[in-house]
C-alpha atoms as a PDB file:
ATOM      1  CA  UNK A   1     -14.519  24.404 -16.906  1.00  0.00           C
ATOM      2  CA  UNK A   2     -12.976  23.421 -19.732  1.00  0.00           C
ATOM      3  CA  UNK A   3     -10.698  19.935 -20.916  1.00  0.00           C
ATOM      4  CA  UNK A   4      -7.355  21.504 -19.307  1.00  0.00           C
ATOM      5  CA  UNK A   5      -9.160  21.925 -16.261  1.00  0.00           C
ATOM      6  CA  UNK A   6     -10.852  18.548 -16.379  1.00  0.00           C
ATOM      7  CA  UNK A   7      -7.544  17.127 -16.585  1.00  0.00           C
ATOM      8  CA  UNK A   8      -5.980  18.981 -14.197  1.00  0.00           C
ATOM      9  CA  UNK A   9      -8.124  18.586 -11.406  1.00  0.00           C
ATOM     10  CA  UNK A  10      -8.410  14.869 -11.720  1.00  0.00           C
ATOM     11  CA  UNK A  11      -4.425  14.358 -11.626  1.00  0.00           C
ATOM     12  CA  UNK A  12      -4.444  16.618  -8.296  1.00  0.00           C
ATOM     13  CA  UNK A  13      -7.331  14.274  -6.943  1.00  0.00           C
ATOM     14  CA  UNK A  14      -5.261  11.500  -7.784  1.00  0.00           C
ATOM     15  CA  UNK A  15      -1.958  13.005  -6.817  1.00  0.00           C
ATOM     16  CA  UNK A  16      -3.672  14.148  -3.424  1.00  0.00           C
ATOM     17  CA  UNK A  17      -4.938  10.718  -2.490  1.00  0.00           C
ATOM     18  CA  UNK A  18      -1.544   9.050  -3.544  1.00  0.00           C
ATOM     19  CA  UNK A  19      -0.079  11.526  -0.973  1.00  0.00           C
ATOM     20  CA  UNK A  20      -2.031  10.803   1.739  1.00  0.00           C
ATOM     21  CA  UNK A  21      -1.118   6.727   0.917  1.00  0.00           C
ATOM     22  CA  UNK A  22       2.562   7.593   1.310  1.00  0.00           C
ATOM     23  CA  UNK A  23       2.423   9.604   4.648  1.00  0.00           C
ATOM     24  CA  UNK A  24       0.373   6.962   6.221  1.00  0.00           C
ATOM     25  CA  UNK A  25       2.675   4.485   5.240  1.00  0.00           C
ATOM     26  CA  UNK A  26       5.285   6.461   6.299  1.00  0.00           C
ATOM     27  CA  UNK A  27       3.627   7.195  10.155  1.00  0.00           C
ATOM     28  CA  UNK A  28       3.317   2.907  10.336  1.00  0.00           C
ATOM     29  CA  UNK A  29       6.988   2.264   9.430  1.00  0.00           C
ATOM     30  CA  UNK A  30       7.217   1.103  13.372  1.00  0.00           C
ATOM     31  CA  UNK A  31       3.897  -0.989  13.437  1.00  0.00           C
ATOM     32  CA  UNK A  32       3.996  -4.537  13.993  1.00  0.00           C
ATOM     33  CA  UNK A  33       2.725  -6.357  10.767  1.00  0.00           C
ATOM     34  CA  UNK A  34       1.713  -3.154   9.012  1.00  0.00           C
ATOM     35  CA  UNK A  35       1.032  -4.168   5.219  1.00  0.00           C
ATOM     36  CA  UNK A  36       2.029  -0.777   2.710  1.00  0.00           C
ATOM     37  CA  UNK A  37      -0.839   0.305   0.669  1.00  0.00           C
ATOM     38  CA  UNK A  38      -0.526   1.640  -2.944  1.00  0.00           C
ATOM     39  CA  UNK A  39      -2.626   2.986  -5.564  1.00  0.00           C
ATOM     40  CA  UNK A  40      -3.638   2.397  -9.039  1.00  0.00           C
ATOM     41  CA  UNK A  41      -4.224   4.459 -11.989  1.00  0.00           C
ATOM     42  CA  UNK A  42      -5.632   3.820 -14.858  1.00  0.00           C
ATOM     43  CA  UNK A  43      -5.972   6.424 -17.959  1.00  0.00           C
ATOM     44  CA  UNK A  44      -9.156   6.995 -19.437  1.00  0.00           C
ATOM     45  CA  UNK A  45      -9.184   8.336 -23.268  1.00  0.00           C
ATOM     46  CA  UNK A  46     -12.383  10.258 -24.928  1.00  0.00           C
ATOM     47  CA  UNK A  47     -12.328  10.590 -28.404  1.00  0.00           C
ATOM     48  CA  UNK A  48     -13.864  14.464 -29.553  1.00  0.00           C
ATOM     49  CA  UNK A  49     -15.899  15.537 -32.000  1.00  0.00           C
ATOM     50  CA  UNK A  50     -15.114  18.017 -35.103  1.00  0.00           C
ATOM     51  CA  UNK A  51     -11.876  16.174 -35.307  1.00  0.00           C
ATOM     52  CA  UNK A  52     -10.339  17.499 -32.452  1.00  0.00           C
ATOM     53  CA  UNK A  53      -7.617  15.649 -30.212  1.00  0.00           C
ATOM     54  CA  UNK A  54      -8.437  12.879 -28.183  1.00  0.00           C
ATOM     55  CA  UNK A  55      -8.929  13.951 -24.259  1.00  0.00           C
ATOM     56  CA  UNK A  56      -6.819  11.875 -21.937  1.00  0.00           C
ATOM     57  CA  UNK A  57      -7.574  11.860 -18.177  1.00  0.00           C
ATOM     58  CA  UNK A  58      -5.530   9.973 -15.327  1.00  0.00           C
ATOM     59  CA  UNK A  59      -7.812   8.815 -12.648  1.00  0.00           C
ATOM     60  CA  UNK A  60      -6.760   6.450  -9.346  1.00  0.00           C
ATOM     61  CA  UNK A  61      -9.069   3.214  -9.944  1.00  0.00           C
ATOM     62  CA  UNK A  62      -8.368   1.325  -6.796  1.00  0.00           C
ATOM     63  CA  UNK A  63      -5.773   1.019  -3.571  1.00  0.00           C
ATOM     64  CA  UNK A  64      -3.732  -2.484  -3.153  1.00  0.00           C
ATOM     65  CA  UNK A  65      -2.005  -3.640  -0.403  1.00  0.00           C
ATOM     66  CA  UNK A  66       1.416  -5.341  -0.435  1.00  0.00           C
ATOM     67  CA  UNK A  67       1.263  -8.531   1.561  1.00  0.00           C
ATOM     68  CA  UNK A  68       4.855  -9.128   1.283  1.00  0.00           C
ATOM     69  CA  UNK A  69       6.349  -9.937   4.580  1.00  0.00           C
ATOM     70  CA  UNK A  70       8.330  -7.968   7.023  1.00  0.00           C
ATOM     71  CA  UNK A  71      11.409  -8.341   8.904  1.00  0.00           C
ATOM     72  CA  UNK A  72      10.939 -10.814  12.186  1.00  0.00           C
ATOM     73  CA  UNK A  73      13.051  -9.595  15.346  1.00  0.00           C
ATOM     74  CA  UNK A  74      13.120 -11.554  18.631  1.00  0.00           C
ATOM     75  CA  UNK A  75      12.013 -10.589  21.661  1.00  0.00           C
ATOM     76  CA  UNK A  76      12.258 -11.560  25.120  1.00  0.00           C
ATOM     77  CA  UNK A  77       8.373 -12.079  25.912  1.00  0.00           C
ATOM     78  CA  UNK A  78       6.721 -15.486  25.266  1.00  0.00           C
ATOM     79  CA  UNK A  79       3.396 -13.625  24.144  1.00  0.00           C
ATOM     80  CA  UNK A  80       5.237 -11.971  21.217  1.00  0.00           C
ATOM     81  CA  UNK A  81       4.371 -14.165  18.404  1.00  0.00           C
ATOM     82  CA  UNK A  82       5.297 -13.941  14.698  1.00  0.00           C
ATOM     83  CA  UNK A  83       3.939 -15.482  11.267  1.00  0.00           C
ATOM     84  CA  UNK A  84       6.519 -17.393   9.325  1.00  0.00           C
ATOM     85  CA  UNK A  85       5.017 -17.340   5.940  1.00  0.00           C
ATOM     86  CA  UNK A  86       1.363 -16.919   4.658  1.00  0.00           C
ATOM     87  CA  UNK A  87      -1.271 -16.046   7.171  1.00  0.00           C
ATOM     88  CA  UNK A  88      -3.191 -14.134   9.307  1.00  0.00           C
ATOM     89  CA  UNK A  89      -3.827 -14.502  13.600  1.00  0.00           C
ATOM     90  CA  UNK A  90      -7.568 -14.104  13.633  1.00  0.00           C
ATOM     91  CA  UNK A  91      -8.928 -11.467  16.298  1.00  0.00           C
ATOM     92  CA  UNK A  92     -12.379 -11.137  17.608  1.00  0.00           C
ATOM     93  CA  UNK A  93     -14.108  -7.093  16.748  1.00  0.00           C
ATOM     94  CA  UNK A  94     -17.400  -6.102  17.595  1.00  0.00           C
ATOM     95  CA  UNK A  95     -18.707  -6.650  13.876  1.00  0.00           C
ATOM     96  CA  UNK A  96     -17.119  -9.738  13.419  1.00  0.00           C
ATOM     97  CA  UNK A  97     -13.737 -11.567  13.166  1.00  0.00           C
ATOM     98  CA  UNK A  98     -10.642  -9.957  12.043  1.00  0.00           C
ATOM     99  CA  UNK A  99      -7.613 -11.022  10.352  1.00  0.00           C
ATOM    100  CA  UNK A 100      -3.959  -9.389  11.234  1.00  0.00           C
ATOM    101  CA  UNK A 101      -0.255  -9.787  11.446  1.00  0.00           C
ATOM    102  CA  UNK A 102       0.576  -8.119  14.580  1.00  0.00           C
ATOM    103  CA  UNK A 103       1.346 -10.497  17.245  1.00  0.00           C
ATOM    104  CA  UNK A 104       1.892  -8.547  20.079  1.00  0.00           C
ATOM    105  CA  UNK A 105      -0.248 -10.422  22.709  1.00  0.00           C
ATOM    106  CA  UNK A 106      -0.697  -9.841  26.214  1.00  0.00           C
ATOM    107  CA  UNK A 107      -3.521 -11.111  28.516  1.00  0.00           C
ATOM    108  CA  UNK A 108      -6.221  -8.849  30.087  1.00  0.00           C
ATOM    109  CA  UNK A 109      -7.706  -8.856  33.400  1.00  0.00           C
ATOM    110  CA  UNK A 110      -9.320 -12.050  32.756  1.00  0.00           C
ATOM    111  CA  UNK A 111      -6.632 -13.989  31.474  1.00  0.00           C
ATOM    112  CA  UNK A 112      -7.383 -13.726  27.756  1.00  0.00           C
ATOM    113  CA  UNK A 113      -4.989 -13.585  25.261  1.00  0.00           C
ATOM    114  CA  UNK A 114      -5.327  -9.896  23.255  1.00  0.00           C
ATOM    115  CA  UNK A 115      -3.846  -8.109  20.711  1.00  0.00           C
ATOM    116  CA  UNK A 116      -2.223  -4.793  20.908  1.00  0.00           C
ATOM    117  CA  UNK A 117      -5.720  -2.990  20.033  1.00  0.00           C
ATOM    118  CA  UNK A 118      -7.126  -4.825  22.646  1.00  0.00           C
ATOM    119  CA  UNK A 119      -9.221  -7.445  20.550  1.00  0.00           C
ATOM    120  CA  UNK A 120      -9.515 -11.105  21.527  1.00  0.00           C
ATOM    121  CA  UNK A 121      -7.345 -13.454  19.867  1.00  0.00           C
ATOM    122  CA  UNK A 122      -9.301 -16.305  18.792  1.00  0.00           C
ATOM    123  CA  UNK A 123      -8.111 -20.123  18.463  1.00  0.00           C
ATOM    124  CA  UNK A 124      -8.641 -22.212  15.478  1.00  0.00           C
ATOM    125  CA  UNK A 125     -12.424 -22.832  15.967  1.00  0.00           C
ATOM    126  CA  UNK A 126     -13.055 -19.090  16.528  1.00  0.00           C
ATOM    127  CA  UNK A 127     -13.210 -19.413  20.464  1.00  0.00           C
ATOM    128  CA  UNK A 128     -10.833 -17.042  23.249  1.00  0.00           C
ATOM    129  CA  UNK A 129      -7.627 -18.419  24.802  1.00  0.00           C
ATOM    130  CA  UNK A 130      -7.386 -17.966  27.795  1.00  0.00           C
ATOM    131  CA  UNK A 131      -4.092 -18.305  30.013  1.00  0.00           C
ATOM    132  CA  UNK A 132      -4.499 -19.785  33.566  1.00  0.00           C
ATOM    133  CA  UNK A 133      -2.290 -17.655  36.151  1.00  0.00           C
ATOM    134  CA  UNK A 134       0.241 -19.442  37.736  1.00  0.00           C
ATOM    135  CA  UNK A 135       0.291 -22.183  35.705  1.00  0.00           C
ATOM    136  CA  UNK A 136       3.854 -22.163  34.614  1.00  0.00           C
ATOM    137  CA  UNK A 137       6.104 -21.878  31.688  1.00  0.00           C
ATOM    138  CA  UNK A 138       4.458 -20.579  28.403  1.00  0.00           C
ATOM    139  CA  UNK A 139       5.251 -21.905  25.152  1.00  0.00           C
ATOM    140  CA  UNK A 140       4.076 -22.153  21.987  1.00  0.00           C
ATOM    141  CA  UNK A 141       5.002 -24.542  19.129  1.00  0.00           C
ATOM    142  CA  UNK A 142       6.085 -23.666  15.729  1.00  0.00           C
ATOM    143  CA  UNK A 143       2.276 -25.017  14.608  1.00  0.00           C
ATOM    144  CA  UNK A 144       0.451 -22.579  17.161  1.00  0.00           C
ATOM    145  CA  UNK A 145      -0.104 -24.417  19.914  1.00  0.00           C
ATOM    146  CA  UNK A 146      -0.100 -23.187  23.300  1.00  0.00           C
ATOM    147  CA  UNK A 147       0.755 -24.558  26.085  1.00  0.00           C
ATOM    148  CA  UNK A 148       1.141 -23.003  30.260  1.00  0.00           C
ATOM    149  CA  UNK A 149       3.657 -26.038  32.038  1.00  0.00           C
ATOM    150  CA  UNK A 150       2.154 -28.702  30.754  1.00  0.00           C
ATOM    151  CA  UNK A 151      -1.254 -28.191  29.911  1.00  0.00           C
ATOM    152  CA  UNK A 152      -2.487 -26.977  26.774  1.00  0.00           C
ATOM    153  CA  UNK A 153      -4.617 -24.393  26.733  1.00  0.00           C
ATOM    154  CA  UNK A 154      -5.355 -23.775  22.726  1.00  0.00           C
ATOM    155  CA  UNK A 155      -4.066 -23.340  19.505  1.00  0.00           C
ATOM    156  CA  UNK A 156      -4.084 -20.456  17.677  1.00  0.00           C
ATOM    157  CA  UNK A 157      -5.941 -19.647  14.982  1.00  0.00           C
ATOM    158  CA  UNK A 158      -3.696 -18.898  11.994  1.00  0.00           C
ATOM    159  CA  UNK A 159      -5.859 -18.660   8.241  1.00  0.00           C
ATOM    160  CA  UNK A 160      -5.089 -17.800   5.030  1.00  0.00           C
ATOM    161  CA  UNK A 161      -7.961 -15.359   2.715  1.00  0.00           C
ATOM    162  CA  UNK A 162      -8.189 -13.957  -1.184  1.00  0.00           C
ATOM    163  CA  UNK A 163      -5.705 -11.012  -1.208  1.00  0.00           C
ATOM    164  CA  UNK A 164      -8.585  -9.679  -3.505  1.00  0.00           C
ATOM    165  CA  UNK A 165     -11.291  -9.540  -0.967  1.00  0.00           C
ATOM    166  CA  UNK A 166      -9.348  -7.951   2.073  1.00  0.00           C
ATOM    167  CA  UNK A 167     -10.672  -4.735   3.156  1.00  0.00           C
ATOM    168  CA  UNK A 168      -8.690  -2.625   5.425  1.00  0.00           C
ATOM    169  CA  UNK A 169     -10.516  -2.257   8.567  1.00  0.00           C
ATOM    170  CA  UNK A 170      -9.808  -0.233  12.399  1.00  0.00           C
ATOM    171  CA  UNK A 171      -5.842  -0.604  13.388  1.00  0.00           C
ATOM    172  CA  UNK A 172      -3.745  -2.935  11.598  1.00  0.00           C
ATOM    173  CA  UNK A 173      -6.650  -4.966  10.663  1.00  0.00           C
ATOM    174  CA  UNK A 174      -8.153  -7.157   7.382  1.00  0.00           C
ATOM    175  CA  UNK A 175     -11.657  -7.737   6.972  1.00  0.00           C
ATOM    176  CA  UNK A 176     -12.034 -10.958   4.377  1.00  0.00           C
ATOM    177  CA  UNK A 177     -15.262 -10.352   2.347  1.00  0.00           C
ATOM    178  CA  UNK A 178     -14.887 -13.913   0.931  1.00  0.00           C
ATOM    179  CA  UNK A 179     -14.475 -15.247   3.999  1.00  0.00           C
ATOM    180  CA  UNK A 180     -11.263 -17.425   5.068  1.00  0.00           C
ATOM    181  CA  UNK A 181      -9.781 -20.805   5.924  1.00  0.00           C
ATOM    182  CA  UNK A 182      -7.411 -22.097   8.161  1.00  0.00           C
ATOM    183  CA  UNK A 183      -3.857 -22.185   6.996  1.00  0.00           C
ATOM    184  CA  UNK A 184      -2.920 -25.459   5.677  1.00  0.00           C
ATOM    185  CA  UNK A 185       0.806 -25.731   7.134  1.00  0.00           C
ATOM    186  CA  UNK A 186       1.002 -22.394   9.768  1.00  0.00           C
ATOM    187  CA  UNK A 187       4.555 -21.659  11.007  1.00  0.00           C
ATOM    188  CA  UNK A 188       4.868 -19.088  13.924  1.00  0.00           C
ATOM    189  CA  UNK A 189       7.951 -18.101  16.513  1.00  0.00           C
ATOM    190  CA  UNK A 190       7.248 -17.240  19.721  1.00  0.00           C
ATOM    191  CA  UNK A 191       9.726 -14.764  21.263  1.00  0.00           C
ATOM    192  CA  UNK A 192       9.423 -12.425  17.424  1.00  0.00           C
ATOM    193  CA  UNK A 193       7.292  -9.966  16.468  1.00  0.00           C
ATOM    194  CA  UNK A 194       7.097  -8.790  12.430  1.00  0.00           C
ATOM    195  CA  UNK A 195       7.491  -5.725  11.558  1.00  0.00           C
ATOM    196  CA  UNK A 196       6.141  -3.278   8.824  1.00  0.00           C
ATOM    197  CA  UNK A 197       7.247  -4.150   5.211  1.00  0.00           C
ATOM    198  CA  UNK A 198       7.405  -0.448   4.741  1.00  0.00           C
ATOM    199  CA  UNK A 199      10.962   0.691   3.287  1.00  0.00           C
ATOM    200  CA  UNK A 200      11.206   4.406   4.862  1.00  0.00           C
ATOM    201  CA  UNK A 201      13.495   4.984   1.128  1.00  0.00           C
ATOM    202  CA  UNK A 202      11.351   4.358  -1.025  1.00  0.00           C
ATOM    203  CA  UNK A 203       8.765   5.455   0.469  1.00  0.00           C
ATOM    204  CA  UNK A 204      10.848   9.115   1.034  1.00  0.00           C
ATOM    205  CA  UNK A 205      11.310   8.952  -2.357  1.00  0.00           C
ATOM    206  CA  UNK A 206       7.786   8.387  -3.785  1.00  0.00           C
ATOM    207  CA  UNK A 207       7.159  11.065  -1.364  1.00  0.00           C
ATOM    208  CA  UNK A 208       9.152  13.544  -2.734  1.00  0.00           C
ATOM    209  CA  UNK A 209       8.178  12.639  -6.380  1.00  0.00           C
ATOM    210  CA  UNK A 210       4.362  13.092  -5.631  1.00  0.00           C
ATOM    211  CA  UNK A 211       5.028  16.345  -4.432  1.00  0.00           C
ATOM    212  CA  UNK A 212       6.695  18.031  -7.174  1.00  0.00           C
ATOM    213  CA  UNK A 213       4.357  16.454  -9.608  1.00  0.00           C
ATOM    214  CA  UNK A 214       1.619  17.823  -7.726  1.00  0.00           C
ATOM    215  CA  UNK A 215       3.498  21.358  -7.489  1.00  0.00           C
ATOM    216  CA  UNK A 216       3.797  21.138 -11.351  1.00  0.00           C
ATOM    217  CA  UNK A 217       0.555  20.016 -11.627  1.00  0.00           C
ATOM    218  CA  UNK A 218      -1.021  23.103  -9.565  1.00  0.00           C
ATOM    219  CA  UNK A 219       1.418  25.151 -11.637  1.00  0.00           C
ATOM    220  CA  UNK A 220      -0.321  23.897 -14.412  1.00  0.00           C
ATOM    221  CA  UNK A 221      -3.846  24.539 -13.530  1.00  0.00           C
ATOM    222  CA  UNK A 222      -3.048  27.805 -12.532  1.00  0.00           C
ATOM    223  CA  UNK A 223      -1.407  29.142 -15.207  1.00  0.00           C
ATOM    224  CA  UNK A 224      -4.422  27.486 -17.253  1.00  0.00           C
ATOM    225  CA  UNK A 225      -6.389  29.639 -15.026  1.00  0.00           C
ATOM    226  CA  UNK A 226      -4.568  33.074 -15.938  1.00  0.00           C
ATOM    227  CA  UNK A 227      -4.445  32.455 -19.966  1.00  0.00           C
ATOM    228  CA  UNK A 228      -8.543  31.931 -19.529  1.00  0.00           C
ATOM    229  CA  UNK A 229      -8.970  35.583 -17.319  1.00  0.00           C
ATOM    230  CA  UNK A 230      -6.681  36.950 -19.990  1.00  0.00           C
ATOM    231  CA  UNK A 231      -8.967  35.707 -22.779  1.00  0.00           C
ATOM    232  CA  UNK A 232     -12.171  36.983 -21.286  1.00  0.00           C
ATOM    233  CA  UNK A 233     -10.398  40.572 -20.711  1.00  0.00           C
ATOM    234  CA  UNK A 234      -9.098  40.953 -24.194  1.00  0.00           C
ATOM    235  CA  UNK A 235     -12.596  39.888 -25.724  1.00  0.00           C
ATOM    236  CA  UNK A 236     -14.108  42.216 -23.111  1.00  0.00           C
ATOM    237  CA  UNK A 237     -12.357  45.198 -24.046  1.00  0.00           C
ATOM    238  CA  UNK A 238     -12.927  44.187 -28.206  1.00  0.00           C
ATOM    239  CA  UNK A 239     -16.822  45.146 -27.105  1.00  0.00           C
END
């Protein structure tokens, strides 16, 4: 293969990953606390020898994710619970605690407090809530705490982390690599959920304009392709 096609098939690669990106923002416009993920690209330049033109190739270096909020809408259940601000509800997994945004809670069959993927919500020292039945009126205080009539029953665990060193992990989830910390001054609302902080224009748009660079791209490559087979046939016939 030569430079053109070096080039070539690293922008589709790149294009083709930015694509996928865009439709999977696009398919979480309606999930609670989704955060939109982006991509990077860097260009990478190789100087040639026998003084010929520098070769220039466009590669995607690393995916982001835009931690800007989302629009809060109220609700008319007490479990629906939104972050005002910085900050993450912290949700037990199998391999470990998890950090999200989505505060669609309901209770399962024992009375725990769960998030929509089914995953313990924890409290601020990493332990279940758990709501006694029949216990009255729920409510739950602009710093997190919750309480069933008047007992309270927890508070819940709200904590900031390095944007840096947040993996996406399983649905609507964060894994902090550098660990995290409780949020110094959490704000929540009870009867709101947040939702995505995906605009469905722009990202429409961006859709559109990776798909007809990727169709001139291709168009590229192929007619790349057809000037090499014509160059082989004309210096096989020359034989």
């Amino acid at each position: 293969m030569d430079n053109a096609g070096y080039i070539g098939l690293s922008r589709q690669s790149g294009l083709m990953r930015e694509l996928n990106t865009v439709a999977n923002n696009i398919a979480n416009i309606n999930t609670n606390g989704y955060r939109r993920e982006a991509n990077m690209f860097a260009e990478h330049v190789k100087a040639l020898q026998n003084g010929d033109p520098s070769l220039s190739i466009a590669t995607m270096t690393r995916r982001y994710t835009d931690l800007s909020a989302g629009d809060i809408t109220k609700t008319s259940n007490p479990l629906d619970v939104a972050i005002d601000g910085e900050g993450f509800f912290l949700v037990e997994s199998p391999q470990g605690e998890r950090l999200t945004r989505d505060g669609a809670f309901s209770l399962n069959a024992i009375g725990e407090l769960v998030s929509s993927s089914n995953a313990r919500v924890l409290d601020e020292s990493g332990g279940a809530i758990v709501i006694p039945p029949g216990g009255g009126k729920i409510s739950i205080t602009a710093e997190g705490v919750i309480s069933v009539g008047a007992q309270t029953v927890g508070k819940l665990g709200v904590v900031t982390a390095d944007p840096a060193f947040l993996v996406r992990v399983g649905k609507n989830q964060f894994r902090a690599e550098n660990g995290h910390q409780p949020a110094l001054n959490p704000r929540v609302q009870q009867f709101a959920l947040e939702g995505s902080n995906v605009s469905a224009v722009e990202e429409l748009a961006r859709l559109i304009e990776v798909q007809r660079t990727y169709e001139a791209s291709k168009n590229f490559s192929d007619n790349d392709g057809e000037r090499i087979t014509r160059t082989v046939r004309a210096l096989g016939q020359t034989r």
